[in-house]
Protein backbone atom coordinates (compact mmCIF):
# COMPACT_ATOMS: atom_id res chain seq x y z
CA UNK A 1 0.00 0.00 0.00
CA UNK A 2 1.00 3.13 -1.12
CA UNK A 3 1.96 6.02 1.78
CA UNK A 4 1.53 9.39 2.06
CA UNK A 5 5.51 10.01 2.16
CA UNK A 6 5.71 7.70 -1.16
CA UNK A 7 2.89 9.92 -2.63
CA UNK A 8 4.58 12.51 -2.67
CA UNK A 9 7.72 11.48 -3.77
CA UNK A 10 9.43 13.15 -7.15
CA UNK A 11 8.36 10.89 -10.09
CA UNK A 12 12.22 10.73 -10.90
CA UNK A 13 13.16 9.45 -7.71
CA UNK A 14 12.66 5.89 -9.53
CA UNK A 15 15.58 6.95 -11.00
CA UNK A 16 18.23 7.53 -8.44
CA UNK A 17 20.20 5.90 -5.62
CA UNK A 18 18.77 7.66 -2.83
CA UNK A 19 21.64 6.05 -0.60
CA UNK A 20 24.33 8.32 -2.14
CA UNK A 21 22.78 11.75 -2.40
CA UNK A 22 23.19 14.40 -1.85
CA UNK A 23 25.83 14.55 -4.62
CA UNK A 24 29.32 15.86 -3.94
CA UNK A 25 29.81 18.33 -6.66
CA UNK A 26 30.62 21.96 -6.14
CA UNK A 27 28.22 24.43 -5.59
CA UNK A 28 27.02 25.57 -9.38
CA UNK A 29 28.91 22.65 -10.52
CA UNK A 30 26.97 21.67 -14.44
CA UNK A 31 26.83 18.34 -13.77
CA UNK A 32 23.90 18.44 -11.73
CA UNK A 33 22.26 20.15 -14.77
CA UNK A 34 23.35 16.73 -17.03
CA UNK A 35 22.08 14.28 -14.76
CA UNK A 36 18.26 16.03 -14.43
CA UNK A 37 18.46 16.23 -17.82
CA UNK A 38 19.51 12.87 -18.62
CA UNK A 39 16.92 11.14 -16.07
CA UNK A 40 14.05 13.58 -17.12
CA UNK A 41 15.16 11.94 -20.42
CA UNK A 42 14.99 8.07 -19.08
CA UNK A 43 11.48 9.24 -17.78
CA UNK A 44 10.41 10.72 -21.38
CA UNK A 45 11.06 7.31 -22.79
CA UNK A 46 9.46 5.29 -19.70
CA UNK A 47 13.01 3.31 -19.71
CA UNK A 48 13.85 0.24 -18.17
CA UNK A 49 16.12 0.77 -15.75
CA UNK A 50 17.08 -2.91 -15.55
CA UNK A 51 17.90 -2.68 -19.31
CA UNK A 52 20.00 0.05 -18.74
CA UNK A 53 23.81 0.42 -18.50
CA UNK A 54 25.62 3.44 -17.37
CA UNK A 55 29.44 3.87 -17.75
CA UNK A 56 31.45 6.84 -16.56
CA UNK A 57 35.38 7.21 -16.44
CA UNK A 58 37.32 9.22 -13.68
CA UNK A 59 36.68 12.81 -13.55
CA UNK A 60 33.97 14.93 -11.48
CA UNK A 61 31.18 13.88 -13.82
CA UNK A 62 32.33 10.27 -13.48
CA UNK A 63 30.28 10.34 -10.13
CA UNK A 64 27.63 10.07 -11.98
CA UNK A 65 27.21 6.53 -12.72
CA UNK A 66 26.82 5.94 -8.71
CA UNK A 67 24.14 8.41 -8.59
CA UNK A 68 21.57 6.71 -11.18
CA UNK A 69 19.83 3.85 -10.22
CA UNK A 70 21.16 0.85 -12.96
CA UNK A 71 23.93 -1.38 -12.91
CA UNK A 72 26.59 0.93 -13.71
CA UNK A 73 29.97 1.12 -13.48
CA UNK A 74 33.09 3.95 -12.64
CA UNK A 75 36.12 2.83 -15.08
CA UNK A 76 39.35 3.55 -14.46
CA UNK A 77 40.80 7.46 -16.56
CA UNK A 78 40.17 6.91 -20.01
CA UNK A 79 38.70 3.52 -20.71
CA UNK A 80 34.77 4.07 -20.31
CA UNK A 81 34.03 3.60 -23.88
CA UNK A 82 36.09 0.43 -24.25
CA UNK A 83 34.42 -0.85 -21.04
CA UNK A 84 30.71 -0.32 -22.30
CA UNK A 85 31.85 -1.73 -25.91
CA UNK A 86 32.50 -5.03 -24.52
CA UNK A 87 29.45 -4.72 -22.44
CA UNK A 88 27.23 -4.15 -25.72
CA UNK A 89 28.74 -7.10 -27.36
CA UNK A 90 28.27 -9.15 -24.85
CA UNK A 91 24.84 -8.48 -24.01
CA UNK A 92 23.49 -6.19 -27.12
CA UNK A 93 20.45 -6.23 -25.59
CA UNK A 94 21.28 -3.75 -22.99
CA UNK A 95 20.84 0.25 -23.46
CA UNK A 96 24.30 1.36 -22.56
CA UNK A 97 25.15 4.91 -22.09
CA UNK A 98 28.52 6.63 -21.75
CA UNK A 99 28.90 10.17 -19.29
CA UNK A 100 32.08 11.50 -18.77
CA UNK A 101 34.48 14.36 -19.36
CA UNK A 102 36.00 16.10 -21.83
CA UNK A 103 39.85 14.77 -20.34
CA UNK A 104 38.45 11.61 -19.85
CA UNK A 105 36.87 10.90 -23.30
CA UNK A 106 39.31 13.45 -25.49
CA UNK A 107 42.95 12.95 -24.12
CA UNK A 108 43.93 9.69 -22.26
CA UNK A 109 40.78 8.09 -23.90
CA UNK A 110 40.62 9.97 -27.81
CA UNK A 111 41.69 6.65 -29.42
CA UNK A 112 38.35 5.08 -27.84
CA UNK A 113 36.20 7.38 -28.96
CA UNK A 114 37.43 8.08 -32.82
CA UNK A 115 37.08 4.29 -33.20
CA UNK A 116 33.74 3.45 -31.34
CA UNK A 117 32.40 6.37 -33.72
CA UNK A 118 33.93 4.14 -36.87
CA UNK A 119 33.04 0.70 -35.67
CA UNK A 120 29.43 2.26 -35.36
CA UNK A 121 29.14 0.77 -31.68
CA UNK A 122 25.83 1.04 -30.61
CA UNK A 123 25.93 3.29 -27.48
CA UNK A 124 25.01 6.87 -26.41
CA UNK A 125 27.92 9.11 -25.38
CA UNK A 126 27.27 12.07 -23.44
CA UNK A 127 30.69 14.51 -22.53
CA UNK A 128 30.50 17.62 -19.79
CA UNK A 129 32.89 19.66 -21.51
CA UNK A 130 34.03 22.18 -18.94
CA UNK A 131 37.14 22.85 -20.53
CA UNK A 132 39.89 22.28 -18.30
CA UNK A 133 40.68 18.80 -15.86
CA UNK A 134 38.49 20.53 -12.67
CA UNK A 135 38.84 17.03 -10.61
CA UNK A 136 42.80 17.50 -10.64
CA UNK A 137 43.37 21.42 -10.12
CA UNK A 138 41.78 23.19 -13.16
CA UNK A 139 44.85 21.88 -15.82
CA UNK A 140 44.24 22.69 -19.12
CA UNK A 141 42.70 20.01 -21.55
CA UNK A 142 42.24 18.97 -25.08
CA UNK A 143 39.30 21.17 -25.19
CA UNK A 144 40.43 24.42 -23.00
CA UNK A 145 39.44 27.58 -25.41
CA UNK A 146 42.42 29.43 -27.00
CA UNK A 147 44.20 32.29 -24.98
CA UNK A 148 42.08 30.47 -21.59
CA UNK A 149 43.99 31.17 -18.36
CA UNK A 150 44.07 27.81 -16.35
CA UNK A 151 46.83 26.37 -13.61
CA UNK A 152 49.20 25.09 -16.93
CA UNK A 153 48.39 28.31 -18.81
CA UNK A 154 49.33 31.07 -17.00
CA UNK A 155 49.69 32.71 -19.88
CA UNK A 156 46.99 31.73 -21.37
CA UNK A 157 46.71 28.17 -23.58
CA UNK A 158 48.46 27.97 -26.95
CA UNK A 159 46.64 25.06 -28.11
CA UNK A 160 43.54 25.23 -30.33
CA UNK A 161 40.65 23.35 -28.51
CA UNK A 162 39.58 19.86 -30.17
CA UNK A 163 35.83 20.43 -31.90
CA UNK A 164 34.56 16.82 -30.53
CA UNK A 165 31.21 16.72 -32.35
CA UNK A 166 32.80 17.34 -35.54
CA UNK A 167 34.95 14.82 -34.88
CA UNK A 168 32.65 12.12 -33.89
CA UNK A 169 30.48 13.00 -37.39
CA UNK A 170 33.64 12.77 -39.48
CA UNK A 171 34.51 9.61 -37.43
CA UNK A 172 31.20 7.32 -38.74
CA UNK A 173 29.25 8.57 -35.80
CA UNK A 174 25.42 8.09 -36.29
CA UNK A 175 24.31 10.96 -34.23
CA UNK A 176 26.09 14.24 -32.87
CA UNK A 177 25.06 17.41 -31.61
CA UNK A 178 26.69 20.01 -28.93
CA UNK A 179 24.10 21.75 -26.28
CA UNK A 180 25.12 24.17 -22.87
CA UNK A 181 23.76 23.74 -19.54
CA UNK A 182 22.12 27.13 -20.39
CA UNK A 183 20.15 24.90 -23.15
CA UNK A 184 18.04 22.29 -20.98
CA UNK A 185 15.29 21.69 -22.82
CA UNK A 186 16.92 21.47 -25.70
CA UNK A 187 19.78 19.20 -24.22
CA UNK A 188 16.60 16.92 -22.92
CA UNK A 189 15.41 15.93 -26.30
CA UNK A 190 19.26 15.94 -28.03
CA UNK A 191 19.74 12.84 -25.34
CA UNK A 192 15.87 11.20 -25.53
CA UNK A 193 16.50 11.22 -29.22
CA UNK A 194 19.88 9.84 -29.25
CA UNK A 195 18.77 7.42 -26.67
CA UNK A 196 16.13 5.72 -29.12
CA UNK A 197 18.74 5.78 -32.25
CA UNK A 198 21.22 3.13 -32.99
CA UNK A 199 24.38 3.36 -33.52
CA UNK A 200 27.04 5.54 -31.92
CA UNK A 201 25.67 9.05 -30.53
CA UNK A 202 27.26 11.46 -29.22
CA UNK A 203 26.32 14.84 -27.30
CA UNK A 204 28.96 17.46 -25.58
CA UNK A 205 27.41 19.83 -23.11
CA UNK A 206 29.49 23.03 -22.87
CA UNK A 207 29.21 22.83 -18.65
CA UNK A 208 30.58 25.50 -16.01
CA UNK A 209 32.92 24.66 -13.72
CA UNK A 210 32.84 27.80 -11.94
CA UNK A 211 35.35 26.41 -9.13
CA UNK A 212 38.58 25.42 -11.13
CA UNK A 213 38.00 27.18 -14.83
CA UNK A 214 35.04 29.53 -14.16
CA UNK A 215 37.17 32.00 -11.94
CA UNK A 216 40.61 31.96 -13.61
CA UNK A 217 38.46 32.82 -17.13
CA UNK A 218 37.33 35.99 -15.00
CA UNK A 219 33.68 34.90 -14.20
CA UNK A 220 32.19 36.07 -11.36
CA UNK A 221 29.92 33.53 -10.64
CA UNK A 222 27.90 30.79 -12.50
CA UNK A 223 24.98 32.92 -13.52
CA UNK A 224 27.57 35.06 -15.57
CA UNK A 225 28.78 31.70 -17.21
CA UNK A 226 24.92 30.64 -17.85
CA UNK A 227 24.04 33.96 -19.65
CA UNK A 228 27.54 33.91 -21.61
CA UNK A 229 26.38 30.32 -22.68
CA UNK A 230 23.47 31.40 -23.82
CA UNK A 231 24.78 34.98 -25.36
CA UNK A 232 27.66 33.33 -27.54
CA UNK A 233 25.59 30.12 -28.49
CA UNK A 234 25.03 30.03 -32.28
CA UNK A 235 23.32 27.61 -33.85
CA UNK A 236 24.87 25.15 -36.15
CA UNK A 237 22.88 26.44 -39.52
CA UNK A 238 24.02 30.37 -38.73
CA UNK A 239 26.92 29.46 -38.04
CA UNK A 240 27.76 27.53 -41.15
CA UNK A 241 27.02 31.20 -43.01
CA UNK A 242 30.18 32.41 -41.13
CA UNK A 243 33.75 32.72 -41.05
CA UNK A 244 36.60 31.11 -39.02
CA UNK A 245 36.81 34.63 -37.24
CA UNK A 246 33.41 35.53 -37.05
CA UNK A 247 33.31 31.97 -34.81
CA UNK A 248 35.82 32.81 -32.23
CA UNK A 249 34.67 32.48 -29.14
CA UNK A 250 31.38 31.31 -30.00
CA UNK A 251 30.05 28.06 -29.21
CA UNK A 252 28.19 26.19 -32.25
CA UNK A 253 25.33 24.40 -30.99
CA UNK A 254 22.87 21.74 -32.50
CA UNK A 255 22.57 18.90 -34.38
CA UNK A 256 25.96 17.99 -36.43
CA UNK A 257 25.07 14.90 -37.91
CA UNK A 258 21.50 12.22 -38.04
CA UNK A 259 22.05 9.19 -40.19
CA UNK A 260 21.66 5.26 -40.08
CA UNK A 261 24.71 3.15 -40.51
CA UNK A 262 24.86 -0.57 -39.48
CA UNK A 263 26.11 -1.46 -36.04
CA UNK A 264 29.18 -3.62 -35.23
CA UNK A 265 27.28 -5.81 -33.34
CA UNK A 266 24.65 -5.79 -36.59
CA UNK A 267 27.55 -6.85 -38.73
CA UNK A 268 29.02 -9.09 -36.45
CA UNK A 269 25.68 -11.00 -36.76
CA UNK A 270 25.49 -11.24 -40.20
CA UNK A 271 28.99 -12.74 -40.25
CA UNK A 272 28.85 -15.20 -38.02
CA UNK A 273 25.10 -16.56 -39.43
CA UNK A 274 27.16 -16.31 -42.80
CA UNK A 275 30.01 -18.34 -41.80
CA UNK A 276 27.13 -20.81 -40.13
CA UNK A 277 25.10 -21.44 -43.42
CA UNK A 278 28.99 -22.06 -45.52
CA UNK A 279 29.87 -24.90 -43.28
CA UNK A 280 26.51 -26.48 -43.83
């Protein structure tokens, strides 16, 4: 029998392990932002939570695979995409979803991701880009914004930042699109969408991390870095119209690429069941 307390629980509750919140980011920290958005997704689609696999590497968003209510697993720096590919061959039946970091998925772990994209593995990949390593000191990363000021670019960085969803697309991916915290509804249906697809998706949120990068990029708090989300957020078919310098500094957001391709596990299939009718 149903209580009064149950009653009036949150309907996406169902989703989370009560046991270890609160959650342990910092105060204005994105990632709370990703993982409302990616359970108010799970709750769109009615999922399965039994059906579903989360896999996060190390990194503050990497938390996050404790926090939702699945079988789900924290992977050593790097390796969450190799991890959750041998999960989806081994049981392709499971929905298997990837959340972690820009320095998780773009440095130690950039191999995994350029060929999970080709191979066509059939997983969602969500990154919080916040660009710098904010677990570690505020370092800067593969995807730290030219001339940013972080703890290894005093100076500011000399690097130019990696574009990941143009990456993934070029890679074989079959979905990719880039979204801000300062986007949620938006970021909600990028990741209900991808969810459904097959194939490999991918989605980078542009996040905050208003303790480690936020402060040194001269932000005075998050609800500066929210509206300059939202301010220098242009969407993917303006910004095609433009030049290289007319895009500095702004963030391209949308949908890069939508298209079907078959799955490794798909051809996998077909090659064994071809190899079983030959030696008959």
């Amino acid at each position: 029998m149903k209580t009064m307390q149950d009653s009036n629980r949150h309907p996406l509750i169902q989703y989370l392990n009560e046991e270890r919140l609160p959650h342990i980011w910092c105060e204005g920290c994105g990632n709370g932002i990703i993982l409302n958005c990616f359970i108010q997704a799970l709750d769109d689609l009615k999922m399965d939570i039994d059906k579903l696999t989360v896999v996060s590497g190390i990194g503050c968003i990497g938390r996050i695979a404790g926090y939702i209510k699945c079988d789900s697993f924290h992977t050593t720096h790097g390796r969450p995409i190799a991890l959750a590919t041998g999960i989806k061959l081994a049981n392709p039946e499971l929905t298997i979803a990837v959340i972690s970091g820009d320095g998780d998925l773009f440095a130690i772990g950039g191999n995994h991701f350029i060929h999970a994209a080709r191979r066509n593995v059939d997983m969602t990949v969500i990154c919080a880009n916040n660009f710098n390593y904010g677990m570690t000191g505020g370092q800067f990363g593969p995807t730290t914004p030219l001339d940013s000021y972080t703890t290894t670019t005093p100076y500011g960085s000399f690097e130019q930042p990696l574009d990941a969803p143009r990456l993934a697309a070029t890679a074989g991916a079959c979905y990719s699109a880039r979204w801000t915290t300062a986007h949620p509804k938006e970021l909600r249906e990028s990741i209900r969408k991808a969810i459904k697809m097959k194939g490999f998706r991918f989605i980078e949120v542009v996040s905050q991390c208003p303790t480690a990068y936020g402060r040194r990029a001269g932000f005075k708090n998050v609800a500066e870095m929210l509206k300059w989300f939202k301010e220098n957020a242009t969407p993917i078919q303006q910004a095609e119209t433009m030049s290289r310098t007319e895009l500095e500094k702004r963030i391209v957001v949308g949908k890069f690429v939508e298209r079907k391709r078959p799955t490794i596990v798909e051809n996998i299939c077909a090659m064994i069941k071809e190899a079983q009718t030959n030696e008959r």
